[in-house]
C-alpha atoms as a PDB file:
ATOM      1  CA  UNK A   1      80.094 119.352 147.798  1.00  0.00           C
ATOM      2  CA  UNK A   2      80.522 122.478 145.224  1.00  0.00           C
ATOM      3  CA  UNK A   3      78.039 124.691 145.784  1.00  0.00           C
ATOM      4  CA  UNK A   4      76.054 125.897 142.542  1.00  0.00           C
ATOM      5  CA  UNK A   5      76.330 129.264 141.636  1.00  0.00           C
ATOM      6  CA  UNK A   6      74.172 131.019 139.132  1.00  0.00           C
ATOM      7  CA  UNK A   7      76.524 133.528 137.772  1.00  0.00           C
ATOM      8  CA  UNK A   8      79.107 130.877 137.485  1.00  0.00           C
ATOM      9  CA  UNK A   9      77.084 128.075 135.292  1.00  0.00           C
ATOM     10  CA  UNK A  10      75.907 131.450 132.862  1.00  0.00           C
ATOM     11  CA  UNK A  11      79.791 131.850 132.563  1.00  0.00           C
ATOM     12  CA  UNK A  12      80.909 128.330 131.820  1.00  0.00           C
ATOM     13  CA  UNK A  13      77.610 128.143 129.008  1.00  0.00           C
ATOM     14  CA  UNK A  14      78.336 131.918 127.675  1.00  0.00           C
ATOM     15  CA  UNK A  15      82.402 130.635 126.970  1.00  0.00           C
ATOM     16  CA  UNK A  16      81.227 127.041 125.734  1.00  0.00           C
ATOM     17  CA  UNK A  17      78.789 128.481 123.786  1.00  0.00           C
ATOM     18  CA  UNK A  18      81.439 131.444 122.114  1.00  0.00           C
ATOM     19  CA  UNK A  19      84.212 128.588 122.110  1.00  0.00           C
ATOM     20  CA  UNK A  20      81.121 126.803 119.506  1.00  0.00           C
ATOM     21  CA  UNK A  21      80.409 129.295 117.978  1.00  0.00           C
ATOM     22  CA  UNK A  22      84.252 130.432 116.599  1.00  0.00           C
ATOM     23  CA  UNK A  23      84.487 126.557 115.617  1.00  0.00           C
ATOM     24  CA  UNK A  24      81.212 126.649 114.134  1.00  0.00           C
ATOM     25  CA  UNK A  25      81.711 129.974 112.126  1.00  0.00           C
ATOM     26  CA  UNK A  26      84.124 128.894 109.305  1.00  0.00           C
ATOM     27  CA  UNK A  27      82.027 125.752 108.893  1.00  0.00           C
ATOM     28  CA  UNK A  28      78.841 127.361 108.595  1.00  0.00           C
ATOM     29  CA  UNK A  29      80.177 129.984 105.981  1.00  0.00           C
ATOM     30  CA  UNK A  30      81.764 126.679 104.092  1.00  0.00           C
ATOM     31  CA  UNK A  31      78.218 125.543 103.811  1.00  0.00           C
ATOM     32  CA  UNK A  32      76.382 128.685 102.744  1.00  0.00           C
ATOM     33  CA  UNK A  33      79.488 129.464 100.136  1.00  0.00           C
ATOM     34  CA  UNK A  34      78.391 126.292  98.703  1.00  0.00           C
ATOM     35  CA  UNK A  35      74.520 127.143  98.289  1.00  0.00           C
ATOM     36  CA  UNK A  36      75.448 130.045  95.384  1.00  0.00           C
ATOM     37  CA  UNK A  37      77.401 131.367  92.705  1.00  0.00           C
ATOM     38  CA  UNK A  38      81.010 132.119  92.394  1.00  0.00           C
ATOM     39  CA  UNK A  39      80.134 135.642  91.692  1.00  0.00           C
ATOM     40  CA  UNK A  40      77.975 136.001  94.779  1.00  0.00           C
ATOM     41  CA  UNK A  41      80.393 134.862  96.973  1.00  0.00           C
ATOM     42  CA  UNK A  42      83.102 137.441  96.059  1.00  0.00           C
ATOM     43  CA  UNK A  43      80.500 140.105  96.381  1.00  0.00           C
ATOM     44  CA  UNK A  44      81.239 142.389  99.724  1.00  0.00           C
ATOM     45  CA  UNK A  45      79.823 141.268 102.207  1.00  0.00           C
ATOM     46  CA  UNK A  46      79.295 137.575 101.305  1.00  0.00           C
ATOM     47  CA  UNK A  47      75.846 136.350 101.756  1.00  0.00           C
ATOM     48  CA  UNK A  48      74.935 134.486 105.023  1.00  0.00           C
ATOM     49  CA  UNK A  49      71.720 133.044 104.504  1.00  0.00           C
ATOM     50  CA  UNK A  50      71.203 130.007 102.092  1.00  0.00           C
ATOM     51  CA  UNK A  51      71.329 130.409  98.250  1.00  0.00           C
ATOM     52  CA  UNK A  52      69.437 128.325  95.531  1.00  0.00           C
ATOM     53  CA  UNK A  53      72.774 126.599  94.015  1.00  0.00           C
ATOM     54  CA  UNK A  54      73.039 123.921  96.285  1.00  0.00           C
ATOM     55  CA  UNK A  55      72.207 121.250  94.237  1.00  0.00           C
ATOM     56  CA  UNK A  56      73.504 122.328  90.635  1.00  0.00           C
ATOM     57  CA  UNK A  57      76.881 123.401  92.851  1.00  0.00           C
ATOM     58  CA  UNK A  58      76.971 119.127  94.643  1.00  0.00           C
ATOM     59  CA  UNK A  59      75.985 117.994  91.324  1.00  0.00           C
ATOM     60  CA  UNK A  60      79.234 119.930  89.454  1.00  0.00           C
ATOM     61  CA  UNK A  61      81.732 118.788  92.653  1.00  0.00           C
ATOM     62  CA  UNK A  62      80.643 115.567  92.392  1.00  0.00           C
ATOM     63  CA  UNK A  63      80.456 114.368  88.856  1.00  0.00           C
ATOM     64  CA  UNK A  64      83.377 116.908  88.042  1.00  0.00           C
ATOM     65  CA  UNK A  65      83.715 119.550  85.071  1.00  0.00           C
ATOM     66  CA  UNK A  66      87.341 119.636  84.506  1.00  0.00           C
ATOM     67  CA  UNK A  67      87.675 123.138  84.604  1.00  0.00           C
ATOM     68  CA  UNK A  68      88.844 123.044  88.569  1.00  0.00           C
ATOM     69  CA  UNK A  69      92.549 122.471  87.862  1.00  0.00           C
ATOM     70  CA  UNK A  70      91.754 118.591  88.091  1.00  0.00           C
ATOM     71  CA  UNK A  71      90.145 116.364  85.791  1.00  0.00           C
ATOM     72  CA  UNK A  72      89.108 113.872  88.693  1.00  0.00           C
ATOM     73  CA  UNK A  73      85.810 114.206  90.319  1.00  0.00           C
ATOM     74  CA  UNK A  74      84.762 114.359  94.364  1.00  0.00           C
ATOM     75  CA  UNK A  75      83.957 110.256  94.120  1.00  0.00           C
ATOM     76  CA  UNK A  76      86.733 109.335  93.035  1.00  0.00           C
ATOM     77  CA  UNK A  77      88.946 111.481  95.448  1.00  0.00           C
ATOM     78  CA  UNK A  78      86.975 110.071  98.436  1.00  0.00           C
ATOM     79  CA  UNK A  79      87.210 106.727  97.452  1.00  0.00           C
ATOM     80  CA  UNK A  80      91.274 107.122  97.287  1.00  0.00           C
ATOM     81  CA  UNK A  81      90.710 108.837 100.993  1.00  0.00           C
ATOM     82  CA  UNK A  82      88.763 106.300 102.310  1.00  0.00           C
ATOM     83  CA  UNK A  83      90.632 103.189 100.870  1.00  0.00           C
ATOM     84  CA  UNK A  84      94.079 104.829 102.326  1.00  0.00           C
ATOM     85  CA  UNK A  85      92.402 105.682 105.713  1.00  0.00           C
ATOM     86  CA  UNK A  86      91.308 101.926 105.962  1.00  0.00           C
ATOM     87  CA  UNK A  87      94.557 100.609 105.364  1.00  0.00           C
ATOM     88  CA  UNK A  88      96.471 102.849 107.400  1.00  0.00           C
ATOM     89  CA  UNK A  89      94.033 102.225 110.734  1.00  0.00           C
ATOM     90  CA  UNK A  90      94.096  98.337 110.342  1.00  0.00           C
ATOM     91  CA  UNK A  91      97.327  98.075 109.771  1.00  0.00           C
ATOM     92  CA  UNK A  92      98.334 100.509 112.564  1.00  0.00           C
ATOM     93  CA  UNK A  93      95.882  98.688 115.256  1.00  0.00           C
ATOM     94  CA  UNK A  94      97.015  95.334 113.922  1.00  0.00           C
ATOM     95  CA  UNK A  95     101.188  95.879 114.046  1.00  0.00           C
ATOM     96  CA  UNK A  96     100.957  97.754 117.220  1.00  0.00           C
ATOM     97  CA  UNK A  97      98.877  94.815 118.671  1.00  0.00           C
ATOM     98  CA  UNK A  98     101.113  92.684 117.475  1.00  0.00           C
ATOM     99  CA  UNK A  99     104.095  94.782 118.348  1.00  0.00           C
ATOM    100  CA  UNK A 100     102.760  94.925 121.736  1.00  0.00           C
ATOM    101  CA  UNK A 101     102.036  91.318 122.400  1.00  0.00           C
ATOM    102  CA  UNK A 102     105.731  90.655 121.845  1.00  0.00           C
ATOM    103  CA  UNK A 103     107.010  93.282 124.065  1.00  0.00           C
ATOM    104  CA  UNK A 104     104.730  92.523 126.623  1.00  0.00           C
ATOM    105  CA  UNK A 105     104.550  88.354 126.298  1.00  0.00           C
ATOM    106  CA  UNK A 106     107.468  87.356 124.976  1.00  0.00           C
ATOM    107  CA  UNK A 107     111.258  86.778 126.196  1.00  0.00           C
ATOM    108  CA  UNK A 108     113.567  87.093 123.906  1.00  0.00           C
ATOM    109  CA  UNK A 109     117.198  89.191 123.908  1.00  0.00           C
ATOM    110  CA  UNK A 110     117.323  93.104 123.486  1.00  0.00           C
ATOM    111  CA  UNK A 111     113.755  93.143 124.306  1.00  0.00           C
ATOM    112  CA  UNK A 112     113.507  96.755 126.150  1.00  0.00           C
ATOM    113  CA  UNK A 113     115.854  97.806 123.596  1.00  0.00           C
ATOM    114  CA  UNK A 114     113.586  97.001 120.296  1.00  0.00           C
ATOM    115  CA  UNK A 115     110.854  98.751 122.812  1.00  0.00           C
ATOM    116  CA  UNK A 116     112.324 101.893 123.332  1.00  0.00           C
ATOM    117  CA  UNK A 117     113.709 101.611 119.658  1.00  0.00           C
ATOM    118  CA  UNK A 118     110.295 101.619 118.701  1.00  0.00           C
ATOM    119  CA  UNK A 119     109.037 104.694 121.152  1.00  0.00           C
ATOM    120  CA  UNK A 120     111.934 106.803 120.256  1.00  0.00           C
ATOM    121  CA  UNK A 121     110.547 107.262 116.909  1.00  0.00           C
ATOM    122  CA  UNK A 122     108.224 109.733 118.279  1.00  0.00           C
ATOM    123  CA  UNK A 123     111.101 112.224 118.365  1.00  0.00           C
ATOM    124  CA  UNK A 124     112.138 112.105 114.749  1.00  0.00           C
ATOM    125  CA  UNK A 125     109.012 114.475 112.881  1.00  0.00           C
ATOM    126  CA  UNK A 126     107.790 113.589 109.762  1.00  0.00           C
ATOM    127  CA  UNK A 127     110.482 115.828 107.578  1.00  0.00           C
ATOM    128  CA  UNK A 128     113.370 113.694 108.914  1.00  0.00           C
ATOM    129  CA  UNK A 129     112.264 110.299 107.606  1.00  0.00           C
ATOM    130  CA  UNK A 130     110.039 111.477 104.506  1.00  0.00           C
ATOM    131  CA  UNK A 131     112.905 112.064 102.222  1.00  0.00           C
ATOM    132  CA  UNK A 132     114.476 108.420 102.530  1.00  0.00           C
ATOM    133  CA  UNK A 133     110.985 106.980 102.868  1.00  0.00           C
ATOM    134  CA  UNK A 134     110.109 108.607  99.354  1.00  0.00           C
ATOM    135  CA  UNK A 135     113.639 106.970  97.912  1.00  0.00           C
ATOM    136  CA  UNK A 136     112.692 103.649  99.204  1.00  0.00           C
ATOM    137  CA  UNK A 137     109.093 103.766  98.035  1.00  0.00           C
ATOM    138  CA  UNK A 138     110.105 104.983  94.626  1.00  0.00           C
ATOM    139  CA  UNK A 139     113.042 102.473  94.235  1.00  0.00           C
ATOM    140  CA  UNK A 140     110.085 100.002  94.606  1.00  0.00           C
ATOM    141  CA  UNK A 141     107.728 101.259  91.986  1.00  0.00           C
ATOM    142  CA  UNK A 142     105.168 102.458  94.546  1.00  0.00           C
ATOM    143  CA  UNK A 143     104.385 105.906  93.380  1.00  0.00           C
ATOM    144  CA  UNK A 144     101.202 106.873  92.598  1.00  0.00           C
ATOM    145  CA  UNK A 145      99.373 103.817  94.109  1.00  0.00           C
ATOM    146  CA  UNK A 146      97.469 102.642  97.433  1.00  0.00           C
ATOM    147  CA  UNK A 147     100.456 100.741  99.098  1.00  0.00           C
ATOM    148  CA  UNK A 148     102.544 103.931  98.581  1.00  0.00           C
ATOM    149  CA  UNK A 149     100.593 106.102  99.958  1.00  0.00           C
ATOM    150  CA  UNK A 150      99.636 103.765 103.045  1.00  0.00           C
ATOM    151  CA  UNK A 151     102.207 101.472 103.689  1.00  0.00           C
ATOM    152  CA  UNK A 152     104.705 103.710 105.180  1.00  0.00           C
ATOM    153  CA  UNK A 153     102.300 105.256 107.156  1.00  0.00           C
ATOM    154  CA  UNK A 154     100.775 102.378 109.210  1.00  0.00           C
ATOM    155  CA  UNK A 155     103.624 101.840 112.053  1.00  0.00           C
ATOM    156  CA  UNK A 156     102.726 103.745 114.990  1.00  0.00           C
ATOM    157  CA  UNK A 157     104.772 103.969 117.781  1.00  0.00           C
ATOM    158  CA  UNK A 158     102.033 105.871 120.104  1.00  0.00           C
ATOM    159  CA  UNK A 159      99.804 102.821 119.543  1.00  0.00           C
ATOM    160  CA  UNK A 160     102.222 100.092 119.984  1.00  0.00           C
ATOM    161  CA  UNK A 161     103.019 101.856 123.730  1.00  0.00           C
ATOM    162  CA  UNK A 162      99.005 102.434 124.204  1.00  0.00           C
ATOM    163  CA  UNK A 163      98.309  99.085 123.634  1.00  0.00           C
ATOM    164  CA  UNK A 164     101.575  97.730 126.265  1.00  0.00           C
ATOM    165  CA  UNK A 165     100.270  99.638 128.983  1.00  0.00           C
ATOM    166  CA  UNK A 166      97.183  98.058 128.380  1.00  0.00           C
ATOM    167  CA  UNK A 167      98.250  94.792 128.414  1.00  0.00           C
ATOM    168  CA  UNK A 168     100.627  95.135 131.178  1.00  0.00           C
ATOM    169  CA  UNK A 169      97.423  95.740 133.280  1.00  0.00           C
ATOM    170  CA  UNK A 170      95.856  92.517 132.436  1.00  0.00           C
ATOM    171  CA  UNK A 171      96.276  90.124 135.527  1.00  0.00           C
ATOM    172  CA  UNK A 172      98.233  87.632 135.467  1.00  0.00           C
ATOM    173  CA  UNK A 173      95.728  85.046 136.897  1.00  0.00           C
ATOM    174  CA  UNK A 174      94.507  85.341 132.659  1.00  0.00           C
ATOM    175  CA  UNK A 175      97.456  83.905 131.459  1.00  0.00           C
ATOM    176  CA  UNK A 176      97.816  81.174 134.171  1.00  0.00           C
ATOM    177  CA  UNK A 177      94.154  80.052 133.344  1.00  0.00           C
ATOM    178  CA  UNK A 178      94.894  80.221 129.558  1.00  0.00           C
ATOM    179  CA  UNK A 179      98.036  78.136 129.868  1.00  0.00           C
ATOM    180  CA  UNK A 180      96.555  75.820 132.526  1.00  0.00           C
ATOM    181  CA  UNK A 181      93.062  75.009 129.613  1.00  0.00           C
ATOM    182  CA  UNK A 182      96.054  74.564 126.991  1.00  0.00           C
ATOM    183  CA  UNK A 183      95.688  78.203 125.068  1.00  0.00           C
ATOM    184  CA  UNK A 184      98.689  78.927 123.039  1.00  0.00           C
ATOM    185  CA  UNK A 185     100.170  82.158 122.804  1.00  0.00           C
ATOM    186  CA  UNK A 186      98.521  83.335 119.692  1.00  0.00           C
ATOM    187  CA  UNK A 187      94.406  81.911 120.899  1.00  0.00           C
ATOM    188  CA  UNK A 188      95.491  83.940 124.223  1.00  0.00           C
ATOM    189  CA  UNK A 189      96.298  86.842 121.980  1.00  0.00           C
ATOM    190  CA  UNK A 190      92.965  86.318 120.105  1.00  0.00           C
ATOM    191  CA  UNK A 191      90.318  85.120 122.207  1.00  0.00           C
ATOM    192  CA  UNK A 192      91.151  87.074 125.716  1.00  0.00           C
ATOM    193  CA  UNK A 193      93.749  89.964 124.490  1.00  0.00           C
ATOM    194  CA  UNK A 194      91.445  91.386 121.503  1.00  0.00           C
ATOM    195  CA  UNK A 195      88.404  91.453 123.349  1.00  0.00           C
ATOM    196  CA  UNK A 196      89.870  93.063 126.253  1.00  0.00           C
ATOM    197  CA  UNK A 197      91.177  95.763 124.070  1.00  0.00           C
ATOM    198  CA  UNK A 198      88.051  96.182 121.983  1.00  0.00           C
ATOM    199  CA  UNK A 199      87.335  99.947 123.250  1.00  0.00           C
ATOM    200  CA  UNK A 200      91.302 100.912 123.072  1.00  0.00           C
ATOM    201  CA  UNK A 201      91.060  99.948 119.649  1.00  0.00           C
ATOM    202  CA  UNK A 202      87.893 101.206 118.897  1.00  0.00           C
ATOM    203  CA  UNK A 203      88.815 104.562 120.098  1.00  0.00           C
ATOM    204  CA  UNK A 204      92.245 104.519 118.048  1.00  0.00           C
ATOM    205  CA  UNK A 205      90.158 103.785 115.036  1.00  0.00           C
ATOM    206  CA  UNK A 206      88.470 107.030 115.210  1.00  0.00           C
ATOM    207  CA  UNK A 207      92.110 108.949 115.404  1.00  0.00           C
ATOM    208  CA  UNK A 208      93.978 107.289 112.636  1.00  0.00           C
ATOM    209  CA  UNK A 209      91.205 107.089 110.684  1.00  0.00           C
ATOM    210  CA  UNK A 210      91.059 111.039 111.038  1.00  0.00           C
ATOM    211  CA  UNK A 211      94.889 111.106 110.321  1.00  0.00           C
ATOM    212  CA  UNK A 212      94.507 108.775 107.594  1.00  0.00           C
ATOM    213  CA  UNK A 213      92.040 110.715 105.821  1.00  0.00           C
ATOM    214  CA  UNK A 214      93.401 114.174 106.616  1.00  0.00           C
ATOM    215  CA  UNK A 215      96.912 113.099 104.856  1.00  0.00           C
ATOM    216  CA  UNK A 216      98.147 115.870 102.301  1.00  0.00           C
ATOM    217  CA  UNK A 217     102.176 116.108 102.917  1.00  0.00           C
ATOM    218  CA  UNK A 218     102.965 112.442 101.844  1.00  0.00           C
ATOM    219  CA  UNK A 219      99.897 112.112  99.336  1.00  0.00           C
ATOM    220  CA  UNK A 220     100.914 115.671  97.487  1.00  0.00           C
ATOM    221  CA  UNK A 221     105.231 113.740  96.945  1.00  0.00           C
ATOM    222  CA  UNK A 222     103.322 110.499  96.112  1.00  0.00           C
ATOM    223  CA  UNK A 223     101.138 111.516  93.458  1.00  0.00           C
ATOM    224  CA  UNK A 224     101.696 112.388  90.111  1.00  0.00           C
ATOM    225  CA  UNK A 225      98.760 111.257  88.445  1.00  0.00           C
ATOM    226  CA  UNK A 226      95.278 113.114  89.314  1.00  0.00           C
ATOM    227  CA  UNK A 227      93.589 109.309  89.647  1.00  0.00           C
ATOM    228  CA  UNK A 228      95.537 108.421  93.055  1.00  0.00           C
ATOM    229  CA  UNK A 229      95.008 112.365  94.280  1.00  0.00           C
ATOM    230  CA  UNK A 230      92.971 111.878  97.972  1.00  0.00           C
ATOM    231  CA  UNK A 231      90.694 114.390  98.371  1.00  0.00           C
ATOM    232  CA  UNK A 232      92.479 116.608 100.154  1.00  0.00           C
ATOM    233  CA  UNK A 233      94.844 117.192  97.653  1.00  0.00           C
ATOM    234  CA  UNK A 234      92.442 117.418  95.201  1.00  0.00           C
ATOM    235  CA  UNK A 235      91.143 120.227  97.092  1.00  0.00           C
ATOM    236  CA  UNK A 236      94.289 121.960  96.590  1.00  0.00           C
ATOM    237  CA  UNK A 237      94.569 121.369  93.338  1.00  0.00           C
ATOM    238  CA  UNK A 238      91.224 123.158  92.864  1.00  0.00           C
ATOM    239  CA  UNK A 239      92.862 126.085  94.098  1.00  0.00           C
ATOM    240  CA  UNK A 240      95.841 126.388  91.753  1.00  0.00           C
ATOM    241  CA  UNK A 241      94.743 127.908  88.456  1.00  0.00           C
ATOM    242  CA  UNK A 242      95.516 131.067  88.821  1.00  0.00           C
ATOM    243  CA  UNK A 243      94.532 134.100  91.312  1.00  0.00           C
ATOM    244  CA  UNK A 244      91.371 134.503  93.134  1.00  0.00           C
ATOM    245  CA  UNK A 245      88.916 135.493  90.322  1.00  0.00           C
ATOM    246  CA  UNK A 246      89.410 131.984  88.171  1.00  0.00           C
ATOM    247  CA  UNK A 247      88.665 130.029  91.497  1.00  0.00           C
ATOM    248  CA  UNK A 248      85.127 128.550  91.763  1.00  0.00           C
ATOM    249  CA  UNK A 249      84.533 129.200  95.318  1.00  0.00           C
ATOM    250  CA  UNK A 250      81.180 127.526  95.365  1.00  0.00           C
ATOM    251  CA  UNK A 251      82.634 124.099  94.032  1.00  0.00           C
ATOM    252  CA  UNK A 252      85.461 124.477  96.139  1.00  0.00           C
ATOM    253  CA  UNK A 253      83.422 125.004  99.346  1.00  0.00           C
ATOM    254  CA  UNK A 254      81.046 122.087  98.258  1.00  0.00           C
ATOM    255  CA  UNK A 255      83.717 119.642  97.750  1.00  0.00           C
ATOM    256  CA  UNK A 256      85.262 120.679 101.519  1.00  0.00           C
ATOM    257  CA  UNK A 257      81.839 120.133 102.895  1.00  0.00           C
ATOM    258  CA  UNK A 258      81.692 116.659 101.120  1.00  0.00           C
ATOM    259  CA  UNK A 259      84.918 115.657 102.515  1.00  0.00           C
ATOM    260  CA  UNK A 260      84.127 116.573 105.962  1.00  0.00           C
ATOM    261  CA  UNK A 261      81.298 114.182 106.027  1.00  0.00           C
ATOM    262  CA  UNK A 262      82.799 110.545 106.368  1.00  0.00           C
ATOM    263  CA  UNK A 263      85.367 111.401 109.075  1.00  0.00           C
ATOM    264  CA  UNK A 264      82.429 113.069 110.714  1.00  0.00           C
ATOM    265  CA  UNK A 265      80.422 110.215 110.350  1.00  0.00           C
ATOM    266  CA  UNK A 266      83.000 107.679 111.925  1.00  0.00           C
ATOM    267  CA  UNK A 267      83.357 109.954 114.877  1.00  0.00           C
ATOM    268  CA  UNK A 268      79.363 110.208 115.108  1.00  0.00           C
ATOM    269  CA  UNK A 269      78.887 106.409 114.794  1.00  0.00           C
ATOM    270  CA  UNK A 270      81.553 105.751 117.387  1.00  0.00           C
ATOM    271  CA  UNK A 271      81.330 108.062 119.955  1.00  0.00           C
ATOM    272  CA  UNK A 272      80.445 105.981 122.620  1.00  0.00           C
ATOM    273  CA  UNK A 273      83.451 103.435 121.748  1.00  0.00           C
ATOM    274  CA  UNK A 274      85.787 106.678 121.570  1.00  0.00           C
ATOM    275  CA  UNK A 275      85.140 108.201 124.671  1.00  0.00           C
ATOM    276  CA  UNK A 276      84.753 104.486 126.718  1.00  0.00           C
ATOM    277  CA  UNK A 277      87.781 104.054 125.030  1.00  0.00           C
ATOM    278  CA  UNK A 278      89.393 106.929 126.311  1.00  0.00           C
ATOM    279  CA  UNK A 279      88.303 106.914 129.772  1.00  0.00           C
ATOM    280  CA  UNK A 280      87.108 102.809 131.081  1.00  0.00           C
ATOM    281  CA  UNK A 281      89.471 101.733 133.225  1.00  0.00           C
ATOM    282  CA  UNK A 282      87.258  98.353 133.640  1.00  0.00           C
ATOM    283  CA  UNK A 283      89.524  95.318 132.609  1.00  0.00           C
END
């Protein structure tokens, strides 16, 4: 048994609270810039209590002014977000469920191979493929819409080998009893493989829905017209008019806050399924 030592726990809190605290800085001075003024911000040193903008300073990021080097508001950019994060988690949990199933399930020639196809993906990065992935999508008339800016995003290769080692756990008294009451593949699949994997894929939805709202590499090639910019893009754009003194901090600040709240939200609201998900070894 460890034995509990006084000095010791008021280390571990004093770094876990520091370790907070450098995370929480930047996030905290996002949120005050966007309580004032553009001019109070740039004033030395930058205020660090609350200032009585707030609202006027939501309102503008929100609704939009036009005068933020995009003519698109905050709702608008969000809504392009959220739409692409949807797509690309559903259709990354469903292929890779679907990929897996047939690795896992199914005989059929070159089968390893088309598995390890698949994994070896993981050592291309992104800059290899995103050139001929651009050509193809453009060749089909994808650019500046939602299947362009998802669809080639929504194979996943760490999922598809998450969800195999999962399923080569399953016993293999399951699939005798679901052969022996008559299941075919796919009701096996659906009625004793997807439940199983409910906290897997719950927990997966809370990472690619992160790294489907966080895109800005493959959104900023995709998108020519302001309409289709995701919000993190249009956060950039925000900050290319000019130097530092035509940037309106405040808005700036208040539209980063904005964005941070539905990613924040899915991790809040699914917390429990993440970290069960990440840790239950219960079949």
């Amino acid at each position: 048994m460890v034995d509990r030592n006084p000095w010791l726990n008021f280390l571990s809190h004093a770094v876990l609270i520091l370790g907070v605290a450098i995370v929480a800085f930047p996030l905290y001075l996002a949120l005050i810039a966007s309580t004032h003024t553009a001019s109070e911000i740039v004033q030395a040193p930058m205020p660090l209590l609350p200032g009585a903008h707030m609202w006027d300073n939501y309102k503008e990021a929100l609704l939009g002014s036009g005068k933020l080097g995009s003519n698109t508001n905050v709702v608008r950019m969000m809504w392009v977000s959220f739409v692409v994060a949807m797509i690309i988690t559903v259709g990354k949990i469903a292929i890779s469920l679907l990929s897996a199933f047939a690795i896992v399930y199914f005989r059929f020639p070159f089968k390893m191979l088309c598995f390890w196809a698949i994994f070896l993906t993981l050592m291309l990065p992104v800059e290899v493929r995103i050139l001929p992935t651009y050509k193809v999508v453009a060749e089909l008339g994808l650019l500046n819409s939602y299947a362009g800016l998802s669809l080639p995003l929504i194979a996943s290769a760490t999922a598809t080998f998450l969800f195999r080692q999962f399923f080569l756990s399953v016993p293999d008294e399951l699939v005798e009893a679901a052969r022996i009451d008559g299941a075919g593949a796919m009701r096996f699949f659906k009625d004793i493989l997807v439940p199983l994997s409910k906290t897997s894929i719950a927990a997966l939805f809370v990472i690619q829905f992160i790294y489907g709202w966080n895109q800005y590499l493959w959104p900023l090639l995709m998108t020519t017209s302001e309409d289709m910019y995701p919000v993190v893009v249009g956060i950039k754009s925000m900050l290319g008019g000019g130097g530092d003194a035509s940037v309106d901090w405040n808005i700036v600040m208040a539209t980063a806050i904005l964005a941070m709240l539905p990613p924040t939200a899915v991790v809040m609201l699914m917390q429990k399924w993440f970290v069960k998900g990440l840790v239950d070894t219960e079949k």
